[in-house]
Every structure is written in structure tokens, then in C-alpha cells.
PDB file of N, CA and C in Angstrom:
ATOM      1  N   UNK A   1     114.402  23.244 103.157  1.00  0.00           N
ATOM      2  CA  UNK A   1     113.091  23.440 103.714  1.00  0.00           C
ATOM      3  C   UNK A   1     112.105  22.640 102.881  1.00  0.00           C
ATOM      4  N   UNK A   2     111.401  21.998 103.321  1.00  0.00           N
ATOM      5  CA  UNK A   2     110.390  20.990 103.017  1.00  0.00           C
ATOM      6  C   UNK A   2     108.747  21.546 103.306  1.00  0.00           C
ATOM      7  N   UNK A   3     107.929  21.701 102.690  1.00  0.00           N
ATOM      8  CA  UNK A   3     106.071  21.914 102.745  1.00  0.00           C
ATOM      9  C   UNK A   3     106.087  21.152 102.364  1.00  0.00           C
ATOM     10  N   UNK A   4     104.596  20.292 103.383  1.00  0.00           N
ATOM     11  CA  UNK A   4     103.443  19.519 102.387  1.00  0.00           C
ATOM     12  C   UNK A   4     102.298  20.295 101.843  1.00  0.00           C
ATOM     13  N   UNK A   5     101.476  19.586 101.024  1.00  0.00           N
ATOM     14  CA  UNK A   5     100.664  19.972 100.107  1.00  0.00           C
ATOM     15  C   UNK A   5      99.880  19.341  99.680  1.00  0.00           C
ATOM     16  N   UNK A   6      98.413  19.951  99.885  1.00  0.00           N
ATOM     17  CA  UNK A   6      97.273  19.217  99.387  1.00  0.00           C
ATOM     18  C   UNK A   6      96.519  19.903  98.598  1.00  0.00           C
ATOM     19  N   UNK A   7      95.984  19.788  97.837  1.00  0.00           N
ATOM     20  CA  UNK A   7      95.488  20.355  96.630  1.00  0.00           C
ATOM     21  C   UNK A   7      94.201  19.640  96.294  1.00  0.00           C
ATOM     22  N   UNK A   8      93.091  20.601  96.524  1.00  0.00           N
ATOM     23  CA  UNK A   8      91.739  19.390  96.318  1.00  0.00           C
ATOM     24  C   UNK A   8      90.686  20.275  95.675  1.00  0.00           C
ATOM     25  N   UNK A   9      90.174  20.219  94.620  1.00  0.00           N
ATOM     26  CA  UNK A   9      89.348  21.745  94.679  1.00  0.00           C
ATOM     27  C   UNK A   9      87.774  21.206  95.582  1.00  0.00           C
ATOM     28  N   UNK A  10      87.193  22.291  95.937  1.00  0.00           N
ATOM     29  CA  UNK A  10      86.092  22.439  96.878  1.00  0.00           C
ATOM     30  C   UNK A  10      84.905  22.487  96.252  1.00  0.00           C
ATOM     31  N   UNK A  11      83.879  22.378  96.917  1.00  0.00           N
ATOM     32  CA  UNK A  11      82.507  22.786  96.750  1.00  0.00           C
ATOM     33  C   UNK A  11      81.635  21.003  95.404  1.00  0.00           C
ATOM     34  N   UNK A  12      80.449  21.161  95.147  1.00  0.00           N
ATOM     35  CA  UNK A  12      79.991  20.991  93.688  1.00  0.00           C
ATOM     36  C   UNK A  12      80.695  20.162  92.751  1.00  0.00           C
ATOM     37  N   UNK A  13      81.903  21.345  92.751  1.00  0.00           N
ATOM     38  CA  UNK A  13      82.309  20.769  90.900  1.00  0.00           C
ATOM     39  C   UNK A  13      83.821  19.796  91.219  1.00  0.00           C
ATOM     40  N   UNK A  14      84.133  20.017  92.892  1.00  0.00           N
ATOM     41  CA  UNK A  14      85.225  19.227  92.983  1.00  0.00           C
ATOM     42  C   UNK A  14      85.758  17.944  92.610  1.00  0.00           C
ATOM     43  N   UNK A  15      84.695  17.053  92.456  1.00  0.00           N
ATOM     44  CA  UNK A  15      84.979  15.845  92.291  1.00  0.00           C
ATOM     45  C   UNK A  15      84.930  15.703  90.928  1.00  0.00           C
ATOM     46  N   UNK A  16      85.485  16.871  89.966  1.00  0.00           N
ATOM     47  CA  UNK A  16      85.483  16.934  88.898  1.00  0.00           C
ATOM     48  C   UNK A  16      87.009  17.221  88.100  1.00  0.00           C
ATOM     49  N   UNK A  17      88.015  17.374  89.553  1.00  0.00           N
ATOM     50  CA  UNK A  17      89.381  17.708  89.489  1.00  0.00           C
ATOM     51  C   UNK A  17      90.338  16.567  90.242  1.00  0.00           C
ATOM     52  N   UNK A  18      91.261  16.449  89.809  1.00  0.00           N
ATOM     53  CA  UNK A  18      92.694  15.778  90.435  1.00  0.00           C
ATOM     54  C   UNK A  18      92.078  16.086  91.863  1.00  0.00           C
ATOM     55  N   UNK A  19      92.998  15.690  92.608  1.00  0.00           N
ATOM     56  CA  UNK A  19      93.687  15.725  94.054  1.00  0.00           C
ATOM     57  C   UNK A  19      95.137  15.372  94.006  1.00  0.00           C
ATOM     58  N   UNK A  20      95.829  16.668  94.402  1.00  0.00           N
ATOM     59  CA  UNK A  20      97.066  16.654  94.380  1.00  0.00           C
ATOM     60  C   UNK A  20      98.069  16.245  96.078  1.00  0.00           C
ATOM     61  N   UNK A  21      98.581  15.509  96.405  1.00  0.00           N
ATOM     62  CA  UNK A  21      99.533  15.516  97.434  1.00  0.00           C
ATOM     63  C   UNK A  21     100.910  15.681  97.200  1.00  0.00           C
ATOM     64  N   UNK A  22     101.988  16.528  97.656  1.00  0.00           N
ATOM     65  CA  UNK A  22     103.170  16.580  97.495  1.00  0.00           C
ATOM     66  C   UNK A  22     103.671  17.325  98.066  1.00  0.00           C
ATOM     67  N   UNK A  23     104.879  17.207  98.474  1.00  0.00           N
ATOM     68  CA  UNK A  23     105.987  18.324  99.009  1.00  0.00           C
ATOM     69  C   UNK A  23     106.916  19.357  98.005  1.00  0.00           C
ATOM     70  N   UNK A  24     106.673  20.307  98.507  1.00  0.00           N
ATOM     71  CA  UNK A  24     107.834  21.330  97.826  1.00  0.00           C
ATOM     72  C   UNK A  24     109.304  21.596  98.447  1.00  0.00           C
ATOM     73  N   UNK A  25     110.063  21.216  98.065  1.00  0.00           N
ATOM     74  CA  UNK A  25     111.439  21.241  98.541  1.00  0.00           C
ATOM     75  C   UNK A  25     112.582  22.535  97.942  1.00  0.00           C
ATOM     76  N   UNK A  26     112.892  22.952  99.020  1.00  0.00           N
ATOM     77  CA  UNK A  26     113.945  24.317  98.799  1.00  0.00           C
ATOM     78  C   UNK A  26     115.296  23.621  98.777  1.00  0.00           C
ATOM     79  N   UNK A  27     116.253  23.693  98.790  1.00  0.00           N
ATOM     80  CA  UNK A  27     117.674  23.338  99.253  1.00  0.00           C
ATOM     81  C   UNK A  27     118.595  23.960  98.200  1.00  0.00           C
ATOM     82  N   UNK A  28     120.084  24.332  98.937  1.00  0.00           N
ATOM     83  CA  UNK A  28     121.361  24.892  97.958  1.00  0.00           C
ATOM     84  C   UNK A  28     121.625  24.321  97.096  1.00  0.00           C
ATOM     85  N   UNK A  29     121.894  25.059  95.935  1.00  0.00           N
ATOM     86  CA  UNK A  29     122.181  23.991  95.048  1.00  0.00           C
ATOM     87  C   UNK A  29     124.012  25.178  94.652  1.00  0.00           C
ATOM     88  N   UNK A  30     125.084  25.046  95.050  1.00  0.00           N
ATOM     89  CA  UNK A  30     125.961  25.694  95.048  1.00  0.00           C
ATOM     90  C   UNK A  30     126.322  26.681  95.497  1.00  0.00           C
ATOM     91  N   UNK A  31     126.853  28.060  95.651  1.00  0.00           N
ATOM     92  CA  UNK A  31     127.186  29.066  96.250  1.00  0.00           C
ATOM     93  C   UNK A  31     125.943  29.871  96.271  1.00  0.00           C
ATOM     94  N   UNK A  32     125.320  30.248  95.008  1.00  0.00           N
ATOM     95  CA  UNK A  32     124.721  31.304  94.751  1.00  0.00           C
ATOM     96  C   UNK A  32     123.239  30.877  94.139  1.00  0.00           C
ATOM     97  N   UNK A  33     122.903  29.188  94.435  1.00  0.00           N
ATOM     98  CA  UNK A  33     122.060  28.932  93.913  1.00  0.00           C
ATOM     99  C   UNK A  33     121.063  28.130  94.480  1.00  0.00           C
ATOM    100  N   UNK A  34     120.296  27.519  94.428  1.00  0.00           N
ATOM    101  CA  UNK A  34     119.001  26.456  95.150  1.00  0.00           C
ATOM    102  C   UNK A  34     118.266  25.758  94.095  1.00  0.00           C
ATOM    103  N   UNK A  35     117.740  24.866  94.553  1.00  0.00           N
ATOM    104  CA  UNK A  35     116.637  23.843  93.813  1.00  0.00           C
ATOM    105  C   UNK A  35     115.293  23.770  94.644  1.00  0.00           C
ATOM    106  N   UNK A  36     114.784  23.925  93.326  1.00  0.00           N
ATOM    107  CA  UNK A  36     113.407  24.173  93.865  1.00  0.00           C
ATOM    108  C   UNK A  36     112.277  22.666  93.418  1.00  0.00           C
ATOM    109  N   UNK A  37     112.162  22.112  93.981  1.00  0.00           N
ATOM    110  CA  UNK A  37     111.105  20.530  93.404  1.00  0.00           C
ATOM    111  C   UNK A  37     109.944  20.659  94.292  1.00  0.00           C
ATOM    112  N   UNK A  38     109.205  19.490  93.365  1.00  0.00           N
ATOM    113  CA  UNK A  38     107.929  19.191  93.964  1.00  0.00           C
ATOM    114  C   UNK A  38     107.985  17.476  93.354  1.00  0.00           C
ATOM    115  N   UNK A  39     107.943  16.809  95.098  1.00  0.00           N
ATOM    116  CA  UNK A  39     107.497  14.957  94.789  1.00  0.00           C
ATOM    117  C   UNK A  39     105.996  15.101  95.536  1.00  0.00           C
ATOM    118  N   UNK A  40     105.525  14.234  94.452  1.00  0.00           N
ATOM    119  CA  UNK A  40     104.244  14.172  94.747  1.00  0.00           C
ATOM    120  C   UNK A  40     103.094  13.477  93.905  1.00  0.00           C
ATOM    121  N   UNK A  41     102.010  12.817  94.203  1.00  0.00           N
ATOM    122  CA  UNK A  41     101.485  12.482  93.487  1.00  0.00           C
ATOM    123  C   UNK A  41      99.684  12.752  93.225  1.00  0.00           C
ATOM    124  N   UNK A  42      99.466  12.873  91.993  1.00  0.00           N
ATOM    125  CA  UNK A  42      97.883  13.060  92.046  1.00  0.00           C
ATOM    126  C   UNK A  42      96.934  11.723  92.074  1.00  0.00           C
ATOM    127  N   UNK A  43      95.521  11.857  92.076  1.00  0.00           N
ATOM    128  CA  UNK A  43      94.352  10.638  91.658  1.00  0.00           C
ATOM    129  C   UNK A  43      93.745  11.625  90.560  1.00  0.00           C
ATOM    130  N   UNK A  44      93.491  11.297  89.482  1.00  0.00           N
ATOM    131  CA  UNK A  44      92.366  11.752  88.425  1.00  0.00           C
ATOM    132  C   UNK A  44      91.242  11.851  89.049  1.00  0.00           C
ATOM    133  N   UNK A  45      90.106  12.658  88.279  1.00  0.00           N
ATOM    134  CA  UNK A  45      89.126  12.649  88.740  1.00  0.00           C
ATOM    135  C   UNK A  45      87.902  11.166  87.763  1.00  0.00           C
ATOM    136  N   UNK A  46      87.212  11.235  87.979  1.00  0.00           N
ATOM    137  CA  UNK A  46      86.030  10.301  87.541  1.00  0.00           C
ATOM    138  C   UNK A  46      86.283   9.081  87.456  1.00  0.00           C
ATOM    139  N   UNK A  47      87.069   7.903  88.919  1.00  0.00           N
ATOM    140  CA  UNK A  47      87.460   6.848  88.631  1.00  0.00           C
ATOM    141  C   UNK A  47      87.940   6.398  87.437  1.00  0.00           C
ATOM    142  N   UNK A  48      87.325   5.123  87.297  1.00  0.00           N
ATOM    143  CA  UNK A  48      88.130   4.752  85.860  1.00  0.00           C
ATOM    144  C   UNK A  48      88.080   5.539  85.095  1.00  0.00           C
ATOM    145  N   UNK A  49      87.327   5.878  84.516  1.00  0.00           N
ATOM    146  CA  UNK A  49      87.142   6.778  83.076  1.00  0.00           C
ATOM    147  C   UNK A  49      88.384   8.011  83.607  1.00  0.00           C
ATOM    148  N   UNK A  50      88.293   8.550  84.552  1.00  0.00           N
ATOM    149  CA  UNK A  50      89.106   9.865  84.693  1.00  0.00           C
ATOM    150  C   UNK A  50      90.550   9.076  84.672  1.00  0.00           C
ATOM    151  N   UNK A  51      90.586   7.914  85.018  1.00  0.00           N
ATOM    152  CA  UNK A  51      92.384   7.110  84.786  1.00  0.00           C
ATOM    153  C   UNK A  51      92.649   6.858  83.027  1.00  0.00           C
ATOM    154  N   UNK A  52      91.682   6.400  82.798  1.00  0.00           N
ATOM    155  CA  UNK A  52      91.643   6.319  81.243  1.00  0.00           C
ATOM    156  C   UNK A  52      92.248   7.609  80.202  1.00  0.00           C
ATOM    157  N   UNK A  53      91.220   8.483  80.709  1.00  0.00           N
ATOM    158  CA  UNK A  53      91.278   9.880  80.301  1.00  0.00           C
ATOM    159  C   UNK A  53      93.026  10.365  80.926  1.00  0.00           C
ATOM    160  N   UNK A  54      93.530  10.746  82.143  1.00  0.00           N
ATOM    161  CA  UNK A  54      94.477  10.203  82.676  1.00  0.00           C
ATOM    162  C   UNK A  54      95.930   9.965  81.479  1.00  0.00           C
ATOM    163  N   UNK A  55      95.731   8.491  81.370  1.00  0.00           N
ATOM    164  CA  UNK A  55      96.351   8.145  80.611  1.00  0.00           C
ATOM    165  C   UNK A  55      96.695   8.477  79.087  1.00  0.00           C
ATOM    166  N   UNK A  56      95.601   8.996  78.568  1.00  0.00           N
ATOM    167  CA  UNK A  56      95.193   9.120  77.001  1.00  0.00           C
ATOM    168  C   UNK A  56      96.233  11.260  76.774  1.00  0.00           C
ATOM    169  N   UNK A  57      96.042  11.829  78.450  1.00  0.00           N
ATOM    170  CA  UNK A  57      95.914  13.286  77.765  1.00  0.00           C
ATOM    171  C   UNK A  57      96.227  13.804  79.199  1.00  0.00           C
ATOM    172  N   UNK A  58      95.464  13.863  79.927  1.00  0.00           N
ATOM    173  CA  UNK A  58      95.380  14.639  81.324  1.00  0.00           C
ATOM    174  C   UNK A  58      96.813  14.818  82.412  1.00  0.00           C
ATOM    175  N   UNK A  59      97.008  13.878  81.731  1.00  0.00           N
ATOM    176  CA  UNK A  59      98.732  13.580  82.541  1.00  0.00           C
ATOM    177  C   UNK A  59      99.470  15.157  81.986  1.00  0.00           C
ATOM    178  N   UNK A  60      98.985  15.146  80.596  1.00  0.00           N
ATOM    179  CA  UNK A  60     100.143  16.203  80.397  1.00  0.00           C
ATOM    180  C   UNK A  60      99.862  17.214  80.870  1.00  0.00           C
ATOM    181  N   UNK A  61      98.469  17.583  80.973  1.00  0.00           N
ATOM    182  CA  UNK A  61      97.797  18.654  81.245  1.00  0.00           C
ATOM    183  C   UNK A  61      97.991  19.084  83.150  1.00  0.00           C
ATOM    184  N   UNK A  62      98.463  17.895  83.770  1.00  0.00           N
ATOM    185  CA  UNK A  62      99.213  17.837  85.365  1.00  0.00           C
ATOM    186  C   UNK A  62     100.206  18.507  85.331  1.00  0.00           C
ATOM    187  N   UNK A  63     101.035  17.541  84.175  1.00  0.00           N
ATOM    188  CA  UNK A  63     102.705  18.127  84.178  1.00  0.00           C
ATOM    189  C   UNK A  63     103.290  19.476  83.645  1.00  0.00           C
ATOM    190  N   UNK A  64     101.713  20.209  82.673  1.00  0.00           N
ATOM    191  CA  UNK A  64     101.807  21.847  83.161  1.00  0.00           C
ATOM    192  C   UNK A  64     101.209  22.595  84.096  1.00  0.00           C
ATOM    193  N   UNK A  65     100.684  21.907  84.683  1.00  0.00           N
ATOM    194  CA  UNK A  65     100.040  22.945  86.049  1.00  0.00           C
ATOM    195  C   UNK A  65     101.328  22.834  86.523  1.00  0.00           C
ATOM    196  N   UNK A  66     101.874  21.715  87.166  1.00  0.00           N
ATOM    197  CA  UNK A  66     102.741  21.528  88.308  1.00  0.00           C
ATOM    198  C   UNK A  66     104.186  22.425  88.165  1.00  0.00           C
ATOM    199  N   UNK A  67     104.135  22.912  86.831  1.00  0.00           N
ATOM    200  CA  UNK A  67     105.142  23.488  85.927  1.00  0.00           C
ATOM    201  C   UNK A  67     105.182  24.409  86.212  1.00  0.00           C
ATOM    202  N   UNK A  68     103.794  24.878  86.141  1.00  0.00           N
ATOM    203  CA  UNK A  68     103.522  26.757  86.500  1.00  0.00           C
ATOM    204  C   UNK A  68     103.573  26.717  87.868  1.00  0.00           C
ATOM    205  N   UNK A  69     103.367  25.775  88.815  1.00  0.00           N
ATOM    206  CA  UNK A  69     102.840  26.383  90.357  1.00  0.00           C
ATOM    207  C   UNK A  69     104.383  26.174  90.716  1.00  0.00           C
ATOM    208  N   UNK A  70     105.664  25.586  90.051  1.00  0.00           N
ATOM    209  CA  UNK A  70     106.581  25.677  90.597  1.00  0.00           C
ATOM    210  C   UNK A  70     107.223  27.031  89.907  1.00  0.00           C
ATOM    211  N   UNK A  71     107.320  27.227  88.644  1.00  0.00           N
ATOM    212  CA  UNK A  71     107.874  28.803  88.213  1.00  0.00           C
ATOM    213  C   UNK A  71     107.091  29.845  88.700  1.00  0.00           C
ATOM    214  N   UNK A  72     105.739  29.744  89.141  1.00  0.00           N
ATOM    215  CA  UNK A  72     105.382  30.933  90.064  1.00  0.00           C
ATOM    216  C   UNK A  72     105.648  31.146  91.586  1.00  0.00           C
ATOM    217  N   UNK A  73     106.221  29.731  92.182  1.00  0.00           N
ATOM    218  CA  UNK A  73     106.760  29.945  93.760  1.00  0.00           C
ATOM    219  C   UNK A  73     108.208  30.346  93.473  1.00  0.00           C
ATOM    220  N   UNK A  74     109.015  29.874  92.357  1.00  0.00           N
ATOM    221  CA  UNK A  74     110.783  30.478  92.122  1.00  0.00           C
ATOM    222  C   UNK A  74     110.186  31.790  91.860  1.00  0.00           C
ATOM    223  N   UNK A  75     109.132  32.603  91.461  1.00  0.00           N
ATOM    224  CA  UNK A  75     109.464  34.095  90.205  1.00  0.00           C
ATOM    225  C   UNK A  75     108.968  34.732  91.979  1.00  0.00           C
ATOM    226  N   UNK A  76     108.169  34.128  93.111  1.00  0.00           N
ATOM    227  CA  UNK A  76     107.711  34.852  94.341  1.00  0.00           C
ATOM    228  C   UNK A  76     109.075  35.118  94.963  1.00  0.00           C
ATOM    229  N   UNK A  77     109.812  33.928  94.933  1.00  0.00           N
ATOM    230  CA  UNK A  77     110.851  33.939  95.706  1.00  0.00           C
ATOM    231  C   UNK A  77     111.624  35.242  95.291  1.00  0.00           C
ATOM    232  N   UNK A  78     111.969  35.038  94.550  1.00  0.00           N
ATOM    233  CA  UNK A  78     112.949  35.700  93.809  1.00  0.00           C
ATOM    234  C   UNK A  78     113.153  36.872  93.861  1.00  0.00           C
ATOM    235  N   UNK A  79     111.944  37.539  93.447  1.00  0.00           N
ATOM    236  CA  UNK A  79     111.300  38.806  92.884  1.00  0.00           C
ATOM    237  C   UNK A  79     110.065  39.070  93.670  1.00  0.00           C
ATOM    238  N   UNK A  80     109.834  39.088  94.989  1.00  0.00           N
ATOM    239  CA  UNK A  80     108.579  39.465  95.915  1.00  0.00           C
ATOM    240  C   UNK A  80     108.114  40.639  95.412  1.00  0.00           C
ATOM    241  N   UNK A  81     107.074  40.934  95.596  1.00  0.00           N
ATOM    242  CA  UNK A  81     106.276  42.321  95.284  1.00  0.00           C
ATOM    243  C   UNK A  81     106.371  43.285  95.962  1.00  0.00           C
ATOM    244  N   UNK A  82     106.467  44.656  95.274  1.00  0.00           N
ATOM    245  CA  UNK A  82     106.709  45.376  95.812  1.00  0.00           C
ATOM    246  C   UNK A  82     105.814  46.290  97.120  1.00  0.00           C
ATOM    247  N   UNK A  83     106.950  46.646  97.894  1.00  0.00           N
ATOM    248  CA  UNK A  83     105.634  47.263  98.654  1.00  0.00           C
ATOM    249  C   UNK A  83     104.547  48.168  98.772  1.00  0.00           C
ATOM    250  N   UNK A  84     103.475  47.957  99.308  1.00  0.00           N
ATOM    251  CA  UNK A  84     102.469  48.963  99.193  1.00  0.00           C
ATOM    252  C   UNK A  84     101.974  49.856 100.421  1.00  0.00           C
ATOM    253  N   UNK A  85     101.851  50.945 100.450  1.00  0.00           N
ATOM    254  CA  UNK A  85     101.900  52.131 101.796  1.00  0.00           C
ATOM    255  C   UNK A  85     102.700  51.611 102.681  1.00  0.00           C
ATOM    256  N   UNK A  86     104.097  51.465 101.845  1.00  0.00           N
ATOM    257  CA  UNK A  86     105.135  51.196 102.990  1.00  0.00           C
ATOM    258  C   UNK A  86     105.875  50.426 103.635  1.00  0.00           C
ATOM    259  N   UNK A  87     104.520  48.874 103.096  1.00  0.00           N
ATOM    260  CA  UNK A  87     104.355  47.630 104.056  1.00  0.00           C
ATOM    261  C   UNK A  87     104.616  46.437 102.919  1.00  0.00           C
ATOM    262  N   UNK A  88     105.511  45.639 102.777  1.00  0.00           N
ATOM    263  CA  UNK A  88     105.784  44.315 102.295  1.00  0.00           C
ATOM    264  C   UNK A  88     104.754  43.494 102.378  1.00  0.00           C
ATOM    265  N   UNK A  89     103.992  42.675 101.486  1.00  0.00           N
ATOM    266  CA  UNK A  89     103.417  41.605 102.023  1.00  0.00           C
ATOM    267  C   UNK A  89     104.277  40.660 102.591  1.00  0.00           C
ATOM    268  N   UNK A  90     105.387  40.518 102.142  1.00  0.00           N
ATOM    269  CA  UNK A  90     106.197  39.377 102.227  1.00  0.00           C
ATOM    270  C   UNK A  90     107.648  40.271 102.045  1.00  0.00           C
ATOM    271  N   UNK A  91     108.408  38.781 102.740  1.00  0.00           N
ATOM    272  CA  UNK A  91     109.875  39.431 102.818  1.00  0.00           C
ATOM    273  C   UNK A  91     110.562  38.395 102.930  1.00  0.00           C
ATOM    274  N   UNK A  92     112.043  38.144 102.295  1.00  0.00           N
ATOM    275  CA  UNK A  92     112.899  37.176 102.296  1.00  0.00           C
ATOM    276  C   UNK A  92     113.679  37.250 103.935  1.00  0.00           C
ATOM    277  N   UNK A  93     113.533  35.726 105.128  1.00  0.00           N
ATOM    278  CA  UNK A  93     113.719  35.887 105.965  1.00  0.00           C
ATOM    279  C   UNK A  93     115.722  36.063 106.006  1.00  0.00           C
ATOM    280  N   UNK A  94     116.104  36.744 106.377  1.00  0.00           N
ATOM    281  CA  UNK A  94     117.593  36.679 106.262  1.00  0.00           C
ATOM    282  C   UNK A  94     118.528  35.607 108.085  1.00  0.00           C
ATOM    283  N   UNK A  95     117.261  35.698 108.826  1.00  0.00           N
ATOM    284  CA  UNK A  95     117.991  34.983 109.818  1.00  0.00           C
ATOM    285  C   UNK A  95     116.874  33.863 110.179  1.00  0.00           C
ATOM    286  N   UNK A  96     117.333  32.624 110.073  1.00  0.00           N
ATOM    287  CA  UNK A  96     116.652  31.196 110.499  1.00  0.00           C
ATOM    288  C   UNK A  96     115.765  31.126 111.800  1.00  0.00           C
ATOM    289  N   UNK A  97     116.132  31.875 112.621  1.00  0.00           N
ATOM    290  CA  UNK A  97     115.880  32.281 113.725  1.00  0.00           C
ATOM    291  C   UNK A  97     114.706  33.505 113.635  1.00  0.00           C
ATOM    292  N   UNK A  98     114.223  34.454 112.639  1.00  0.00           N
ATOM    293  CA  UNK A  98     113.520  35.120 113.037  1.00  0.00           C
ATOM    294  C   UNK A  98     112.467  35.062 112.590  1.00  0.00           C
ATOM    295  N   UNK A  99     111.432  35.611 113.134  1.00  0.00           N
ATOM    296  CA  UNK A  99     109.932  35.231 113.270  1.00  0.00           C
ATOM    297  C   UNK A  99     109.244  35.551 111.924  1.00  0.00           C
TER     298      UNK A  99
END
């Protein structure tokens, strides 16, 4: 299973953040297991200077966001929350076919 993904923050202060595009990819990875990725790429913010900056530091500071937003979609998967008065927010679909 394949999502795209856009990532832009809003309002004011936006043009003060990345813009992220990429896909998140599910697939088996053996009997009992899956891989979870994200290809994709960002733009810095503040033209040159934000590529500069970019280059110097900010990169790394990408390659832990992108870190966390993928160990927090495996820890959802995994481990969904529990329910409340009864009702799941969410639920692991068991048939391809159902809604």
C-alpha cells in the first residue's frame, strides 16, 4: 500500500518551514513481517540562505522528523489505541475488501 504526502505548514509563519512531498509505503517483508518507508523529498525554507542553512545543519534536523513521523505511523499500526465508550477510533482492516 502506497500514500502520498504533502506536508506544508499553513498560515503567517509557513514560509518559514520545509515543504515536504513523499510517499509512505507498507509492503511484506516475510511471514510475519512488513516494511514501512517513506521516498520523498523536501525544499528548505528561505531560498538560498534556507539551502545554505540546509546544508550546514537542517538536513539533519529533516532526517529526525522523518524518523519520528515514520516510528509513530509503525507504533499506530501496531499498537492502535484503545477503545473509548466502546468505540475504536481505528481498527486494523483484516479483509482488503472491507470498508
Amino acid at each position: 500500500m502506497s500514500v502520498g504526502l504533502r506536508w506544508e505548514a499553513a498560515g503567517a509563519a509557513g514560509s518559514l518551514f520545509p515543504v515536504l512531498d513523499a510517499t509512505i509505503t507498507i509492503c511484506p517483508e516475510g511471514e510475519k513481517a512488513a516494511r514501512l518507508a517513506l521516498v520523498g523529498s523536501y525544499r528548505p525554507p528561505l531560498g538560498h540562505l534556507g539551502a545554505a542553512l540546509d546544508t550546514a545543519i537542517l538536513h539533519r534536523v529533516a532526517t529526525a522528523t522523518v524518523r519520528t513521523l515514520l516510528h509513530n505511523v509503525a507504533d499506530t499500526i501496531t499498537r492502535p489505541m484503545p477503545a473509548k465508550n466502546g468505540h475504536r477510533w481505528w481498527r486494523p482492516a483484516t479483509d482488503p475488501e472491507m470498508p
